[in-house]
Protein backbone atom coordinates (compact mmCIF):
# COMPACT_ATOMS: atom_id res chain seq x y z
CA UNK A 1 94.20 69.52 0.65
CA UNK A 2 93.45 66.62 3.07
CA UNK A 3 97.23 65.46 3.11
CA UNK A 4 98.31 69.44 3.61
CA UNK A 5 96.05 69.08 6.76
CA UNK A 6 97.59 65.85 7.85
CA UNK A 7 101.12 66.60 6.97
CA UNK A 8 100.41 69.68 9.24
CA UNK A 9 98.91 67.65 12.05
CA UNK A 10 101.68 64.49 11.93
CA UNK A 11 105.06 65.91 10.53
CA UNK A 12 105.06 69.88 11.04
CA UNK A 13 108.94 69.82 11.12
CA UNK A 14 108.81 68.62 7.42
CA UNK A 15 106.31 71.25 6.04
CA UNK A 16 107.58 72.93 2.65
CA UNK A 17 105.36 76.23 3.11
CA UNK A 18 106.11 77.39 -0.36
CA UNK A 19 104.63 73.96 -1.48
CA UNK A 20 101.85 74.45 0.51
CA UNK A 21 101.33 78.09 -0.66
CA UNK A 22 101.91 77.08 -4.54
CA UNK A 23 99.02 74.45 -4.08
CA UNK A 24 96.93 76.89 -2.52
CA UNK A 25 97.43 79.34 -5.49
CA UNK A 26 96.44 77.32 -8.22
CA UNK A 27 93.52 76.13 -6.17
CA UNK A 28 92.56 79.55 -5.94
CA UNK A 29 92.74 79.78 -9.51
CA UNK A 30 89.90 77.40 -10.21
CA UNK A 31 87.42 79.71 -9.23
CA UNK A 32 84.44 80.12 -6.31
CA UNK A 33 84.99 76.22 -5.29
CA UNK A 34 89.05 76.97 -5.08
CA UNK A 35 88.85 79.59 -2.78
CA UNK A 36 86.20 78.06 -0.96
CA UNK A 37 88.47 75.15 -0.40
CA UNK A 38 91.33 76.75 0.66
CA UNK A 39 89.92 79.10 3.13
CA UNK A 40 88.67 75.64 4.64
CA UNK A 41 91.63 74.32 4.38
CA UNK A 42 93.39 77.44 6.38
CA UNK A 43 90.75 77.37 8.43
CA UNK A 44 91.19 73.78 9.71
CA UNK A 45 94.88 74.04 10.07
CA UNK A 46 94.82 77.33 12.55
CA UNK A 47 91.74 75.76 14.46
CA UNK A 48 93.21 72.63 15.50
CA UNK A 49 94.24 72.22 18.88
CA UNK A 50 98.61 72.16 19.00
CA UNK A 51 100.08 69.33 19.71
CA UNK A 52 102.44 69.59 22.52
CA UNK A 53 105.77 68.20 21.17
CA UNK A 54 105.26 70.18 18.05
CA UNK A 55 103.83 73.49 19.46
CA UNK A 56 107.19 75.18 18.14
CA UNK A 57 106.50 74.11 14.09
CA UNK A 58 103.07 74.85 14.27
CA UNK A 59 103.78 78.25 16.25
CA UNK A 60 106.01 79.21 12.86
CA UNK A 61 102.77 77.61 10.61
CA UNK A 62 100.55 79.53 12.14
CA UNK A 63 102.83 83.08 11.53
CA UNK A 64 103.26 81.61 7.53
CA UNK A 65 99.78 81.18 7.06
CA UNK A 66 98.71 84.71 8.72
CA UNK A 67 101.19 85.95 6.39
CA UNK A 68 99.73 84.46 3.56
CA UNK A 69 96.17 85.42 4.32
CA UNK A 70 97.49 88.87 4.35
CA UNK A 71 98.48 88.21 0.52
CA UNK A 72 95.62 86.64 -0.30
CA UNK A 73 92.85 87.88 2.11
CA UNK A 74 90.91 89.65 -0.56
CA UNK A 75 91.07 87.29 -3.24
CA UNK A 76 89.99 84.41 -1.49
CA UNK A 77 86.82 86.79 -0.02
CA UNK A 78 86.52 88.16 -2.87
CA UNK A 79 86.72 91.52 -1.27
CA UNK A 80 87.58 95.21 -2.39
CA UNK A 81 86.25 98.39 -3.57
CA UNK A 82 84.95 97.67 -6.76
CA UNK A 83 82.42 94.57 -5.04
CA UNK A 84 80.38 97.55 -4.17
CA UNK A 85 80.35 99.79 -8.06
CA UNK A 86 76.81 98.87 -9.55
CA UNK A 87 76.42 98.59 -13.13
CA UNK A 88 75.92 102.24 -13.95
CA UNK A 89 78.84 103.10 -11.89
CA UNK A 90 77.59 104.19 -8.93
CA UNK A 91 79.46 103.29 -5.53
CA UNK A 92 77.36 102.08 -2.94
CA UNK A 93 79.24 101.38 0.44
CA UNK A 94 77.48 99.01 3.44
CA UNK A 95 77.96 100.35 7.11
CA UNK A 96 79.07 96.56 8.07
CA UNK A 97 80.70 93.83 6.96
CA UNK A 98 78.36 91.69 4.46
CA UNK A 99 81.25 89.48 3.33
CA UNK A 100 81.26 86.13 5.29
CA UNK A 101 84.62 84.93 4.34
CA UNK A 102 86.08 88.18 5.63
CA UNK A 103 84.64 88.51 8.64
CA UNK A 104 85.61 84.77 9.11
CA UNK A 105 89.44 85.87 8.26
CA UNK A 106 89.66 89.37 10.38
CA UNK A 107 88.22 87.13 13.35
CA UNK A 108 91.33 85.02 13.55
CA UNK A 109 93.68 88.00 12.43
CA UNK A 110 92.23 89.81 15.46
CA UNK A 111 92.48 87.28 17.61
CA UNK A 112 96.03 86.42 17.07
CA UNK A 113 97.02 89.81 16.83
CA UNK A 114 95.84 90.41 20.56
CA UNK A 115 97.39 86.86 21.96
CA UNK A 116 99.68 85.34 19.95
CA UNK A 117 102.78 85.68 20.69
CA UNK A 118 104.98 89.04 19.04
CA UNK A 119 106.24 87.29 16.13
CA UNK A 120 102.94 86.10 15.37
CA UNK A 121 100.87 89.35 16.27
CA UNK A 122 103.70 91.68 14.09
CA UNK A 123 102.60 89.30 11.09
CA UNK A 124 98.77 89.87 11.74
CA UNK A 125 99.08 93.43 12.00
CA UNK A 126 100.96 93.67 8.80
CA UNK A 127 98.41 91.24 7.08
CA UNK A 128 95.20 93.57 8.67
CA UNK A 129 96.82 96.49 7.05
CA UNK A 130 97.56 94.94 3.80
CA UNK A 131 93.89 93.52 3.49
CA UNK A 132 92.89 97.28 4.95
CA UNK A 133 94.36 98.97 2.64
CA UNK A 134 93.03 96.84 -0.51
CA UNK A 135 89.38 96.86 1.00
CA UNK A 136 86.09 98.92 0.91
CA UNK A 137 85.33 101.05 3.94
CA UNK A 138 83.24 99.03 5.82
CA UNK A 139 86.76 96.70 6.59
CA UNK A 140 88.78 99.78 6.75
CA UNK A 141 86.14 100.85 9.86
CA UNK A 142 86.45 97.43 11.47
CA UNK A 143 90.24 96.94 10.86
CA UNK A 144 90.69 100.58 12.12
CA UNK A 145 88.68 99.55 15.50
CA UNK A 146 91.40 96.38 15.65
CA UNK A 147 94.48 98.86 15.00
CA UNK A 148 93.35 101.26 17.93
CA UNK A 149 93.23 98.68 20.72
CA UNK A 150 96.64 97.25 19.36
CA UNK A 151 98.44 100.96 19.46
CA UNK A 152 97.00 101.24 23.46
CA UNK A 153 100.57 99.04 23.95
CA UNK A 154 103.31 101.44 24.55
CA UNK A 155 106.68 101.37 23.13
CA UNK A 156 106.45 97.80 21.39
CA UNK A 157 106.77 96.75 17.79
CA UNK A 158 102.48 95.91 17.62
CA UNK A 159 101.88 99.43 18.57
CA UNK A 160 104.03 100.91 16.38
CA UNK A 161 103.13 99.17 13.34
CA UNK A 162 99.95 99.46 13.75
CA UNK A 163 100.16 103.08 14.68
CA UNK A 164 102.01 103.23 11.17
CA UNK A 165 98.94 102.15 9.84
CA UNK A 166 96.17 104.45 11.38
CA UNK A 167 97.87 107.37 10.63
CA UNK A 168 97.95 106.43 7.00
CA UNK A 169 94.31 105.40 7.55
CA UNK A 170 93.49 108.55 8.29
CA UNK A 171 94.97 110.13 5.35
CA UNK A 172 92.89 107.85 3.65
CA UNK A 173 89.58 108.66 5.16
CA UNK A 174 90.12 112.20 5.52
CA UNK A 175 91.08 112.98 1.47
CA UNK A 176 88.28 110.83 0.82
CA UNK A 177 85.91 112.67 2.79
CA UNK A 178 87.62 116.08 1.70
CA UNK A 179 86.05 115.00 -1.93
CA UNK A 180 83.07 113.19 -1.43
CA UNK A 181 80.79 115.48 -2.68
CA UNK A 182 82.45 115.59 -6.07
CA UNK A 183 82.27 111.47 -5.92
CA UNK A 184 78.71 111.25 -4.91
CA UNK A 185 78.20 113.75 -7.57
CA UNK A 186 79.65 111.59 -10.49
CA UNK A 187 80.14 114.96 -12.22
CA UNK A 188 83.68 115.10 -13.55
CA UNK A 189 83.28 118.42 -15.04
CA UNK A 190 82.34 119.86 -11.60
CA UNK A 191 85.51 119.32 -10.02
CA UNK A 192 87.91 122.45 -11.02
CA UNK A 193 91.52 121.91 -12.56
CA UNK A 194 93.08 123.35 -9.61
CA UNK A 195 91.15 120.76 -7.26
CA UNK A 196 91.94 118.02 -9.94
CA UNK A 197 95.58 118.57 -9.47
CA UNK A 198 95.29 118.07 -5.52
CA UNK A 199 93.64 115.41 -5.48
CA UNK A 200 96.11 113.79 -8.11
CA UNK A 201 98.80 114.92 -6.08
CA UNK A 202 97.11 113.45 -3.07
CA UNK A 203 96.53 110.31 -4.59
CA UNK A 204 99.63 109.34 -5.70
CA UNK A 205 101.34 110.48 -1.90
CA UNK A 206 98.72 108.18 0.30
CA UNK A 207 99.57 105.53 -2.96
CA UNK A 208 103.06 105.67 -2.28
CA UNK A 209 102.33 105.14 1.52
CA UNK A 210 99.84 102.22 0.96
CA UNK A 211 103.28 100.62 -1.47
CA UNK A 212 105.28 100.51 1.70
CA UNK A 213 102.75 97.92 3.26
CA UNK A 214 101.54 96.06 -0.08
CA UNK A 215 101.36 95.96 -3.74
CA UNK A 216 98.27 97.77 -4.66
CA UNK A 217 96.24 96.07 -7.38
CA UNK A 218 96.52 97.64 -11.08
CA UNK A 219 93.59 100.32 -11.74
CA UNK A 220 93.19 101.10 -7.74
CA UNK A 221 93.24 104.49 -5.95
CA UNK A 222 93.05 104.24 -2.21
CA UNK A 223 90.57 106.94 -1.84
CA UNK A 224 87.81 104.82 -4.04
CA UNK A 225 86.72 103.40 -7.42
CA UNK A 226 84.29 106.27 -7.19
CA UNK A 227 87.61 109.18 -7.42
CA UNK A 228 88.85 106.78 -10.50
CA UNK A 229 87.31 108.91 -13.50
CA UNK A 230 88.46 112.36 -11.68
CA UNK A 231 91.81 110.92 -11.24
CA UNK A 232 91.57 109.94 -15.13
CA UNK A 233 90.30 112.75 -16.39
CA UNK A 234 93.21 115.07 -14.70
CA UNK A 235 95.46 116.30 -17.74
CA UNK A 236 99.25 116.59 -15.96
């Protein structure tokens, strides 16, 4: 990881990003240390001051590796919805971010999504949305915060993106708080055939949306682990 830094720093013109990204991978795939590493590794590489004569390559490094934290956001933070399902299945949802490697990621997503310059700030709104979309609510809440001061800019490919993305955001929130009672509940009886068979059929549309942005992890509904067992238990 040291010579990925330094190859960065002293030769950007020669970087092979889907090198870089296939060492990062199986890093990742060593476990809690991995990921650790890497994100340090990202970390150092987008914090270092740019080097005049190569401000161009390390502009375009600096776009790959937002795009790749978009990929790999919540693996590397070990983030999503089913961090917060106890062991008896119950779903328990903190008001802020408790996850230090995420906050540490959205920082510099938000950041260049504000200043960088359009290339860059189009990839960071795509990779907020993917890592949005794949989260629990309490990064859905901040993202959406990030996504509302990004649509204020008329008419230019940021705002619309990310006004792309709040409107699905709010399909999102809304049909989960449309069912919430029946999740709280954990009663899958409770929940009527007819309802069952909305809320499949809602599902699977906000699903489909979520595809256009990213590839949503196997056993995932966008409304919540906690509207899993309904969604299950629904006989088409």
């Amino acid at each position: 990881l040291q010579l990925v830094s330094e190859w960065f720093w002293l030769i950007p013109p020669k970087l092979d990003f889907q090198l870089i990204f296939s060492i990062w991978r199986t890093i990742i795939r060593l476990g809690a240390q991995g990921r650790s590493m890497v994100l340090s590794n990202i970390f150092e590489i987008l914090d270092t001051d740019l080097i005049p004569q190569h401000r161009q390559y390390q502009f375009e490094s600096h776009k790959n590796i937002y795009h790749f934290l978009g990929e790999y956001a919540n693996v590397l933070a070990r983030e999503s919805h089913h961090r917060y399902v106890s062991q008896n299945g119950t779903f328990s949802m903190p008001s802020d971010i408790s996850n230090g490697a995420m906050k540490a990621i959205l920082l510099r997503l938000g950041h260049a999504a504000t200043v960088g310059s359009w290339e860059v700030r189009c990839v960071c709104v795509d990779s907020l949305g993917k890592i949005c979309i794949r989260s629990g609510t309490s990064v859905r809440v901040h993202i959406y915060g990030i996504l509302t001061h990004l649509v204020a800019e008329k008419a230019t490919a940021v705002s619309h993106i990310a006004s792309s993305l709040l409107s699905l955001l709010d399909q999102m929130l809304q049909a989960r708080t449309q069912y919430l009672s029946y999740f709280k509940s954990g009663q899958v009886d409770s929940m009527p055939q007819e309802e069952l068979a909305k809320l499949y059929e809602m599902n699977t549309k906000i699903s489909q949306q979520c595809e256009v942005f990213c590839t949503l992890p196997n056993n995932f509904s966008p409304l919540g682990p906690d509207a899993l067992p309904f969604l299950n238990s629904y006989k088409r």
